[in-house]
PDB file of N, CA and C in Angstrom:
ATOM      1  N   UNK A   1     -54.975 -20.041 -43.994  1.00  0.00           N
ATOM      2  CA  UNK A   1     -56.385 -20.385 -43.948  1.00  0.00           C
ATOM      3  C   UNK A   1     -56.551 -21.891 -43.927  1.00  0.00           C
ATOM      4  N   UNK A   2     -57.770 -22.348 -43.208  1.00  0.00           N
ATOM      5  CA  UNK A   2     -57.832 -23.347 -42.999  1.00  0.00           C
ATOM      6  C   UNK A   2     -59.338 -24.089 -43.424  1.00  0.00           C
ATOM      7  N   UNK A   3     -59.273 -25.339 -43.205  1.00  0.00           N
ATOM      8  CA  UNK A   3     -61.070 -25.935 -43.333  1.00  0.00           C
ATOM      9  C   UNK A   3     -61.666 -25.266 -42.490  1.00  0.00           C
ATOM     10  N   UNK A   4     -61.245 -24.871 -40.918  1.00  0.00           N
ATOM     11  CA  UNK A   4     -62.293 -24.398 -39.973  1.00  0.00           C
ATOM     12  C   UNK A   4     -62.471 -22.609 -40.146  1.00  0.00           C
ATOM     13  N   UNK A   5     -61.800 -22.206 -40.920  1.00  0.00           N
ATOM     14  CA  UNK A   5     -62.218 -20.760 -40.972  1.00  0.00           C
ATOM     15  C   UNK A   5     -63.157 -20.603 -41.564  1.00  0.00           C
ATOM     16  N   UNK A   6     -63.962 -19.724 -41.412  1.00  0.00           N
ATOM     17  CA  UNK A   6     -65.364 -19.186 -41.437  1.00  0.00           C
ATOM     18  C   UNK A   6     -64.915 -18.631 -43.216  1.00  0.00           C
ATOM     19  N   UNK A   7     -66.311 -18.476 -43.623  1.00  0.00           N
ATOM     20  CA  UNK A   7     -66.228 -18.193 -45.176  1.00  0.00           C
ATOM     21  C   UNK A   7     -66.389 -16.576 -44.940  1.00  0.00           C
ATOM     22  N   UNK A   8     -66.905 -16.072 -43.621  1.00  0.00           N
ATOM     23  CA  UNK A   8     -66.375 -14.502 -43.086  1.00  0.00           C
ATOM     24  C   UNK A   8     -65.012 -14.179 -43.141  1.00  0.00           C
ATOM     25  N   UNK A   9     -64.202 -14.814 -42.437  1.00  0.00           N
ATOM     26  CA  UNK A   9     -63.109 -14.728 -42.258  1.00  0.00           C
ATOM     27  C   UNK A   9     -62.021 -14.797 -43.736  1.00  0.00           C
ATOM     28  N   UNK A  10     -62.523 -15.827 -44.480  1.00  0.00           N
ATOM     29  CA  UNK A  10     -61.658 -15.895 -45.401  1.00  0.00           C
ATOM     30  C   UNK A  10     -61.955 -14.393 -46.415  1.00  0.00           C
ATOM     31  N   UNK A  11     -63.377 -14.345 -46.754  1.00  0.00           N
ATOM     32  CA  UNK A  11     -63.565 -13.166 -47.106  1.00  0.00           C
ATOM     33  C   UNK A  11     -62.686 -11.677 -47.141  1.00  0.00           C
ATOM     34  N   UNK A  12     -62.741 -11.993 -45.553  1.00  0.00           N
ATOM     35  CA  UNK A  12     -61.812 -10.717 -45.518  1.00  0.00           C
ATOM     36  C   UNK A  12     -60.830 -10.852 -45.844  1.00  0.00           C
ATOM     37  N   UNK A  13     -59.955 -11.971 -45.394  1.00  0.00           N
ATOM     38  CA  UNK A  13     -58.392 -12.057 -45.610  1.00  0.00           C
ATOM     39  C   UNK A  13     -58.253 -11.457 -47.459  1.00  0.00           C
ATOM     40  N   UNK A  14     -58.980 -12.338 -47.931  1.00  0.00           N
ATOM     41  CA  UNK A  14     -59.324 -11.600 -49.256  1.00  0.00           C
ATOM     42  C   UNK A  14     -59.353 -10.638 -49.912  1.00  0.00           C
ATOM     43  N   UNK A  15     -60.176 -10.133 -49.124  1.00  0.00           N
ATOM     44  CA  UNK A  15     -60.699  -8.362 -49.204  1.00  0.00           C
ATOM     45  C   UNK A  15     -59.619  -7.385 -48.653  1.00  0.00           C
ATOM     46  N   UNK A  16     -58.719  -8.082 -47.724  1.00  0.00           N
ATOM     47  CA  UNK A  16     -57.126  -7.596 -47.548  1.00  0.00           C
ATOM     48  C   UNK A  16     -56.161  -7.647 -48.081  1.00  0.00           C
ATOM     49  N   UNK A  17     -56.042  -8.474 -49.248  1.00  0.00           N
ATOM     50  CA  UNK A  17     -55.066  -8.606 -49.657  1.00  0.00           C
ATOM     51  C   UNK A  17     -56.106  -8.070 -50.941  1.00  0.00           C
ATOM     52  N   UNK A  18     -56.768  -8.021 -51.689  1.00  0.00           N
ATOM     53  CA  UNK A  18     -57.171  -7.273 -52.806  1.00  0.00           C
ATOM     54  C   UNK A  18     -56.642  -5.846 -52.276  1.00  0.00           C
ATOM     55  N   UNK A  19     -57.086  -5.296 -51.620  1.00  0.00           N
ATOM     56  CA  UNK A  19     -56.955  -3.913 -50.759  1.00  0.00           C
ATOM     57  C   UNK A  19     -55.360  -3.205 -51.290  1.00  0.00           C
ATOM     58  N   UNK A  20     -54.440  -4.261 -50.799  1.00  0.00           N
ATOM     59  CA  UNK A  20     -53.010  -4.135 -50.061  1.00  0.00           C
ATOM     60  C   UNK A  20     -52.325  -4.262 -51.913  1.00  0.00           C
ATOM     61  N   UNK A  21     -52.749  -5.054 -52.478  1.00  0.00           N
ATOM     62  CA  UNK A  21     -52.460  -5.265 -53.902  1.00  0.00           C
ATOM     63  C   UNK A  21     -52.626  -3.645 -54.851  1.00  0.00           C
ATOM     64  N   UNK A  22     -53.730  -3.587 -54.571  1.00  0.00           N
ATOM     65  CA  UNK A  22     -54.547  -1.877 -55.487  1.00  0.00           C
ATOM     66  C   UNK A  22     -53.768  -0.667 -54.995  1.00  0.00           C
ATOM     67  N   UNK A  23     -53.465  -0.273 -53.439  1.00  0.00           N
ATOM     68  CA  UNK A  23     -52.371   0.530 -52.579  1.00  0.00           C
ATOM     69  C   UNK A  23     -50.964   0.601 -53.244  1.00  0.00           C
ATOM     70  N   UNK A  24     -50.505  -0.908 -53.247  1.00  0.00           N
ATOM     71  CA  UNK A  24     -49.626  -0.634 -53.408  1.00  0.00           C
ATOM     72  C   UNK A  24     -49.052  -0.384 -55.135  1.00  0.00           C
ATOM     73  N   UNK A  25     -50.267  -1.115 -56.427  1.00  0.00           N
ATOM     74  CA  UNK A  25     -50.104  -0.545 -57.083  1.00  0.00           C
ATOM     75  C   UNK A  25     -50.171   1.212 -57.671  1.00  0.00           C
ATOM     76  N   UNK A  26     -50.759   1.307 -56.707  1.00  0.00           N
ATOM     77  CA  UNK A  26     -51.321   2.900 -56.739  1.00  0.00           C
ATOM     78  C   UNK A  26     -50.178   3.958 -56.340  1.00  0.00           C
ATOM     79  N   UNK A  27     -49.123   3.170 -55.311  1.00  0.00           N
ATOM     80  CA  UNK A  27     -47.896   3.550 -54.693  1.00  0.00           C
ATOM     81  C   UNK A  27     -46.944   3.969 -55.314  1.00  0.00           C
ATOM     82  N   UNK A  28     -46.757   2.555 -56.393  1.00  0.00           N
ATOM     83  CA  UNK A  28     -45.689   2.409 -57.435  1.00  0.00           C
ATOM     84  C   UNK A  28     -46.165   3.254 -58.912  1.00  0.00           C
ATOM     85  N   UNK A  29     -46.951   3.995 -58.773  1.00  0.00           N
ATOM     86  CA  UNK A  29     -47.624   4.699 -60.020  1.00  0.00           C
ATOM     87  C   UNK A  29     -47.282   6.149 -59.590  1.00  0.00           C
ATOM     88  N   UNK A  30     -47.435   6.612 -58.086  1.00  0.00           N
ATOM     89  CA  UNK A  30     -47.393   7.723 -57.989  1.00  0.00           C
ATOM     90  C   UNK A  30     -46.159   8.060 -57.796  1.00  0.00           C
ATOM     91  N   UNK A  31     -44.703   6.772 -57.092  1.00  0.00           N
ATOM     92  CA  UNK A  31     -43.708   7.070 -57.625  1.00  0.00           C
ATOM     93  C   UNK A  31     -42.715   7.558 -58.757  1.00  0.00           C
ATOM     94  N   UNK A  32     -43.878   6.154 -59.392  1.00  0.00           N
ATOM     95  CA  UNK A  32     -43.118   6.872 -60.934  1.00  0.00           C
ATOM     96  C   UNK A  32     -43.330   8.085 -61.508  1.00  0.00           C
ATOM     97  N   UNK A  33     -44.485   8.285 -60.807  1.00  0.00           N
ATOM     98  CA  UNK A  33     -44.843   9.708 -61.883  1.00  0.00           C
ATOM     99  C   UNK A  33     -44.703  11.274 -60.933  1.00  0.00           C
ATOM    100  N   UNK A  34     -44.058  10.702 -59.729  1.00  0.00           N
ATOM    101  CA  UNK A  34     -44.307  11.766 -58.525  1.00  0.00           C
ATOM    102  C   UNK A  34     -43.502  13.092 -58.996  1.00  0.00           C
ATOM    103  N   UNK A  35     -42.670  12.832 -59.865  1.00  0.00           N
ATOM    104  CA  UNK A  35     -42.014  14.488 -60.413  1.00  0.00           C
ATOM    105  C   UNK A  35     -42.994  15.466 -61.207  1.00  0.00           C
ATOM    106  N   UNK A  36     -44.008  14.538 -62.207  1.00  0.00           N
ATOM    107  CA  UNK A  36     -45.060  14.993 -63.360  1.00  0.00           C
ATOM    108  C   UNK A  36     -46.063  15.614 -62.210  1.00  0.00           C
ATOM    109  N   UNK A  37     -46.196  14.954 -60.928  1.00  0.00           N
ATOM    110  CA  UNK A  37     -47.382  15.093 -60.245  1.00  0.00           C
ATOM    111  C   UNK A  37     -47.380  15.958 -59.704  1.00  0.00           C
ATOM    112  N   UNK A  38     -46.022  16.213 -58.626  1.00  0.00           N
ATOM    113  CA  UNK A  38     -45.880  17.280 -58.380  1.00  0.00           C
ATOM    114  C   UNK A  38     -45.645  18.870 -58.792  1.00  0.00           C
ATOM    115  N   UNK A  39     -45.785  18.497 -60.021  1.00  0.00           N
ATOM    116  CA  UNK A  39     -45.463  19.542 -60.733  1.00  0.00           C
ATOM    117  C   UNK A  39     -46.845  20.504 -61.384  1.00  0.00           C
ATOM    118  N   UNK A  40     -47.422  19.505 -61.020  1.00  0.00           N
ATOM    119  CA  UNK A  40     -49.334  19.832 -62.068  1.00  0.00           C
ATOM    120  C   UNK A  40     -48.997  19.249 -62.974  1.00  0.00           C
ATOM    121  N   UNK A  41     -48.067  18.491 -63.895  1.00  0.00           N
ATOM    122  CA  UNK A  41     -48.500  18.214 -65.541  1.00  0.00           C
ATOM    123  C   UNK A  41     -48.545  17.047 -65.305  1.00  0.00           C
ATOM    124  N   UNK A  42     -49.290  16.040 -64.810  1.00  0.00           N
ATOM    125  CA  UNK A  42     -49.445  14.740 -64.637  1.00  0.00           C
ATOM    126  C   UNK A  42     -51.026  14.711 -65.914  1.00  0.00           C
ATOM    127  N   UNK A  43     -50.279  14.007 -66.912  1.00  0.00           N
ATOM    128  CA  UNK A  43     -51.373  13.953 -67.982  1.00  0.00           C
ATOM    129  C   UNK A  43     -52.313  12.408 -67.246  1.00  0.00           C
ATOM    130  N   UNK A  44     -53.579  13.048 -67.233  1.00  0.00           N
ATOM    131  CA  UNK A  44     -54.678  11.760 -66.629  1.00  0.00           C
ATOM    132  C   UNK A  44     -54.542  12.125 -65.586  1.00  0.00           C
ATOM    133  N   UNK A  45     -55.298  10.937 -64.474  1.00  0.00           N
ATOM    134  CA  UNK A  45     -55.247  10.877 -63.260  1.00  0.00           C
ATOM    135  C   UNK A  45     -54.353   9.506 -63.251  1.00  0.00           C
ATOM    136  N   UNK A  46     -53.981   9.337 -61.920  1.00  0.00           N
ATOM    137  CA  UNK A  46     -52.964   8.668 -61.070  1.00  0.00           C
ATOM    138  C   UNK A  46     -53.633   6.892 -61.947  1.00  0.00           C
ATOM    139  N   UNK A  47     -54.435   6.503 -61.829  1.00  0.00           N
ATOM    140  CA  UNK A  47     -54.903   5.430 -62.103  1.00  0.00           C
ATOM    141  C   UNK A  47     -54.976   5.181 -63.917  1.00  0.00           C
ATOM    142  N   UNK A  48     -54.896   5.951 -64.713  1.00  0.00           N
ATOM    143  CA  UNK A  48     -53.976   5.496 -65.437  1.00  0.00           C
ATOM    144  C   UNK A  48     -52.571   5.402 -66.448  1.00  0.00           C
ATOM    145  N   UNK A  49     -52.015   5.345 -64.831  1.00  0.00           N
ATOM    146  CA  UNK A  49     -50.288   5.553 -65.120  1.00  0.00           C
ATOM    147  C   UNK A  49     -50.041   4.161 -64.175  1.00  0.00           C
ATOM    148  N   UNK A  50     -51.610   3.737 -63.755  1.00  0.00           N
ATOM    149  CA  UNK A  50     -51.188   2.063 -63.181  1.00  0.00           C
ATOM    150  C   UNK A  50     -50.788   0.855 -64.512  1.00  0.00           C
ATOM    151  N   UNK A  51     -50.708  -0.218 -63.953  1.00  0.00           N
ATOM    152  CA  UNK A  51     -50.489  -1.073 -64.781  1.00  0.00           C
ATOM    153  C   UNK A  51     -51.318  -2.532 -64.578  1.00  0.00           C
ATOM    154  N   UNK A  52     -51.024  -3.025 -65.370  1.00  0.00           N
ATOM    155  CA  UNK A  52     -51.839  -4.521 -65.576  1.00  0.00           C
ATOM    156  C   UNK A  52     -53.231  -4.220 -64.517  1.00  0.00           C
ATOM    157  N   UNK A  53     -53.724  -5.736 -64.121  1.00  0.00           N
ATOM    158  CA  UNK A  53     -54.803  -6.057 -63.562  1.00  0.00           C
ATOM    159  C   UNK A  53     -55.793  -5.054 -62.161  1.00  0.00           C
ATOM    160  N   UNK A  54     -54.467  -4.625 -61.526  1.00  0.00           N
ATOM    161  CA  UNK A  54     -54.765  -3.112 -60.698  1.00  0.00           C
ATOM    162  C   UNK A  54     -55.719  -1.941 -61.596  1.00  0.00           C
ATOM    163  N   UNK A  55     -55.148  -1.745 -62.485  1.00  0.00           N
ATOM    164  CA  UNK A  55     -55.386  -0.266 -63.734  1.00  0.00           C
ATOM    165  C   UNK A  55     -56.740  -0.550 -63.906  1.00  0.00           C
ATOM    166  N   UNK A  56     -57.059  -2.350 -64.205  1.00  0.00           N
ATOM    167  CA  UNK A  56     -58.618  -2.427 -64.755  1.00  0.00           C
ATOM    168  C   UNK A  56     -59.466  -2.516 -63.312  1.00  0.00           C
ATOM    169  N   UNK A  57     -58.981  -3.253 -62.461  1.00  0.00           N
ATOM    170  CA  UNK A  57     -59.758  -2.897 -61.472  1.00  0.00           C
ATOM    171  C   UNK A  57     -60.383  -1.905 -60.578  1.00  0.00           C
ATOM    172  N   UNK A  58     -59.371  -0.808 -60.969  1.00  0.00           N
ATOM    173  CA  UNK A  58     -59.928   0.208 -60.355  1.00  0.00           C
ATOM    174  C   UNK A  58     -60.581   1.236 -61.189  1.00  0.00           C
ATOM    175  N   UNK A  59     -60.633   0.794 -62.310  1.00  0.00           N
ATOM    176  CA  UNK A  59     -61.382   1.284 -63.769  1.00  0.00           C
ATOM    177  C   UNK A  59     -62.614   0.463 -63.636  1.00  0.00           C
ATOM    178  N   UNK A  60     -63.087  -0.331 -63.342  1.00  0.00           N
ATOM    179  CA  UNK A  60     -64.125  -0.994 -63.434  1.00  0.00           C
ATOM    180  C   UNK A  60     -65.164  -0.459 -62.263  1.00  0.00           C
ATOM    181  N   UNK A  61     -63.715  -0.582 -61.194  1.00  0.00           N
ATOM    182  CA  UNK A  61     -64.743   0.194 -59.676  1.00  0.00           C
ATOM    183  C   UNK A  61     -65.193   1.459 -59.821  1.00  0.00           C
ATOM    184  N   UNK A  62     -64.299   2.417 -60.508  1.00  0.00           N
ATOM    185  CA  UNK A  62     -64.980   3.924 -60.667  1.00  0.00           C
ATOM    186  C   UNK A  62     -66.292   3.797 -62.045  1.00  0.00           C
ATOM    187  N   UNK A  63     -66.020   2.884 -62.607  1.00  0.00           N
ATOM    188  CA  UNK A  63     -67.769   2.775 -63.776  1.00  0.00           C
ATOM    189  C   UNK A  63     -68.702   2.046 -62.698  1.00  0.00           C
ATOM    190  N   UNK A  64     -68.364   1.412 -61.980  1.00  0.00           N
ATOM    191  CA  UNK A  64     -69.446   1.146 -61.228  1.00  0.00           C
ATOM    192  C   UNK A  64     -69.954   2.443 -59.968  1.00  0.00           C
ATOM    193  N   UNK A  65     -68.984   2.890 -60.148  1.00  0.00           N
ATOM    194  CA  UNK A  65     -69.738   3.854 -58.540  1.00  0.00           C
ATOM    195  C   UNK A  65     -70.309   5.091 -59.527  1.00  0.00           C
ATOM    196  N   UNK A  66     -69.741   5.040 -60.530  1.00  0.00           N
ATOM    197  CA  UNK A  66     -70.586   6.418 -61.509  1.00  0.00           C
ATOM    198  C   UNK A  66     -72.360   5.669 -62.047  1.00  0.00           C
ATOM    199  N   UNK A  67     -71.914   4.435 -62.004  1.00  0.00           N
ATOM    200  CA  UNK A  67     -73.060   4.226 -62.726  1.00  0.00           C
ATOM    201  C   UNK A  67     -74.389   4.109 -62.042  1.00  0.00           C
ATOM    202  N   UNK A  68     -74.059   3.587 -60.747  1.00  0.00           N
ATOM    203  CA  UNK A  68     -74.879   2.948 -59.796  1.00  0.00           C
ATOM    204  C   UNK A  68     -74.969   3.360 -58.743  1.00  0.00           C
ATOM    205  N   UNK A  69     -73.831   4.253 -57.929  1.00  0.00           N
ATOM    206  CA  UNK A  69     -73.662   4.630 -56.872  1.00  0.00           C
ATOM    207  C   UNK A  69     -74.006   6.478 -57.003  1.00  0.00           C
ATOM    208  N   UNK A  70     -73.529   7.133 -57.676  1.00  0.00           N
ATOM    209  CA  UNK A  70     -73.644   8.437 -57.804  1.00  0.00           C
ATOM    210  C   UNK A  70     -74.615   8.894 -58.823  1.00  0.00           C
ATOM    211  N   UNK A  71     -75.722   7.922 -59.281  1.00  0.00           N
ATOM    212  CA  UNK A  71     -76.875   7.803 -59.765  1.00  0.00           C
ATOM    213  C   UNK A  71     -78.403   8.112 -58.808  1.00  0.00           C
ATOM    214  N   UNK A  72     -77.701   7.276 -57.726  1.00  0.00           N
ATOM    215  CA  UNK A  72     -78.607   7.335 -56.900  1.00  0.00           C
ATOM    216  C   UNK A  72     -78.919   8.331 -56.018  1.00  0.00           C
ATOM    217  N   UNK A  73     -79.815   9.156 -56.182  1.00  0.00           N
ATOM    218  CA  UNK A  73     -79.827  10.377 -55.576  1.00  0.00           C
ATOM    219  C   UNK A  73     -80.041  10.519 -53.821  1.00  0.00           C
ATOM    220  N   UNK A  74     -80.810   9.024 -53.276  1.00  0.00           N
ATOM    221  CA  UNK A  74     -80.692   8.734 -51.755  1.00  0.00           C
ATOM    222  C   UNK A  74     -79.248   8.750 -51.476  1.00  0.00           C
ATOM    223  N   UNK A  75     -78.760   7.782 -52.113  1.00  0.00           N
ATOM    224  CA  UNK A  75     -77.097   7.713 -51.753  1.00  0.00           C
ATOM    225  C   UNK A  75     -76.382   9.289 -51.681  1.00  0.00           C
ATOM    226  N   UNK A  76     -76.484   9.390 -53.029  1.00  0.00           N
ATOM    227  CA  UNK A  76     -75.571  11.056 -53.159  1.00  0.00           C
ATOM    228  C   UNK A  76     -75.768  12.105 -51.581  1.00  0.00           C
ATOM    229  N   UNK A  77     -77.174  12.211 -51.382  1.00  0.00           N
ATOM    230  CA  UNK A  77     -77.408  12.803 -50.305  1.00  0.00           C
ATOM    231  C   UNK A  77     -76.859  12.229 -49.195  1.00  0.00           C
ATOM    232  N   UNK A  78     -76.665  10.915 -48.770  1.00  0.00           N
ATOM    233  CA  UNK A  78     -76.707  10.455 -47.595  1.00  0.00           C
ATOM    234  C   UNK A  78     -74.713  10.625 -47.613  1.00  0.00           C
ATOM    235  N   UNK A  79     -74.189  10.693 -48.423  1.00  0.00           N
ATOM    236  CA  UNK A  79     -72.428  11.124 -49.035  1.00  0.00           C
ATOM    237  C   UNK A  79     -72.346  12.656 -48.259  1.00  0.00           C
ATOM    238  N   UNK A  80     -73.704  13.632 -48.975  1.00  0.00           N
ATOM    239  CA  UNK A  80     -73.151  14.685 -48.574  1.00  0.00           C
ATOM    240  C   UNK A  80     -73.230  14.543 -47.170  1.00  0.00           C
ATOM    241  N   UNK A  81     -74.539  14.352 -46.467  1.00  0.00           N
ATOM    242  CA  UNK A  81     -74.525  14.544 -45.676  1.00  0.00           C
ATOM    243  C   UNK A  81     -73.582  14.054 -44.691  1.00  0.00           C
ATOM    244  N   UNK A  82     -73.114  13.008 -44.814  1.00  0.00           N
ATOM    245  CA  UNK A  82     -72.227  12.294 -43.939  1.00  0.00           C
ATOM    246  C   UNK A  82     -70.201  13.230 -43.904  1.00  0.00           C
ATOM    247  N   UNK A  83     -70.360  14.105 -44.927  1.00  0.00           N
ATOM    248  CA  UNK A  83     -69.213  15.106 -44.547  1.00  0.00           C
ATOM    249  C   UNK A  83     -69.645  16.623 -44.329  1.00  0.00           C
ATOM    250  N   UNK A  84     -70.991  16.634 -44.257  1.00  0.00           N
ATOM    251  CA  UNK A  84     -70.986  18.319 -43.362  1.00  0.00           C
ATOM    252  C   UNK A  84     -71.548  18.106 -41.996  1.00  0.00           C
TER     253      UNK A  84
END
């Protein structure tokens, strides 16, 4: 990245590598636990058997989409509708 890149552009690069960071912690979680998982006895869900700064971030993103996003009853509808 440079002075002339757009504050769009950097954004994303951003928003790509946050992305690619959360994946691949999510990767290394379901490895570790891919015997428990496959099995059904995976105590919790996948996210928290993550670790460090990943674990809270994607803990923070699911209180926000419960709180704000699946609150909203326009939204909820416009969810369903968009998979039937």
């Amino acid at each position: 990245l440079g002075p002339r890149d757009s504050r769009r552009r950097k954004l994303a690069i951003l928003r790509g590598k946050a992305i690619e960071h959360l994946t691949n912690a999510a990767a290394r979680a379901f490895v570790d636990q891919q015997q428990a998982l496959l099995a059904g006895q995976l105590a919790g869900d996948l996210v928290e058997h993550m670790h460090g700064p990943a674990k809270l971030c994607v803990q923070r993103a699911k209180a926000i989409a419960r709180e704000k996003i699946f609150q909203d009853k326009r939204k909820t509808l416009h969810e369903i509708g968009a998979y039937t």
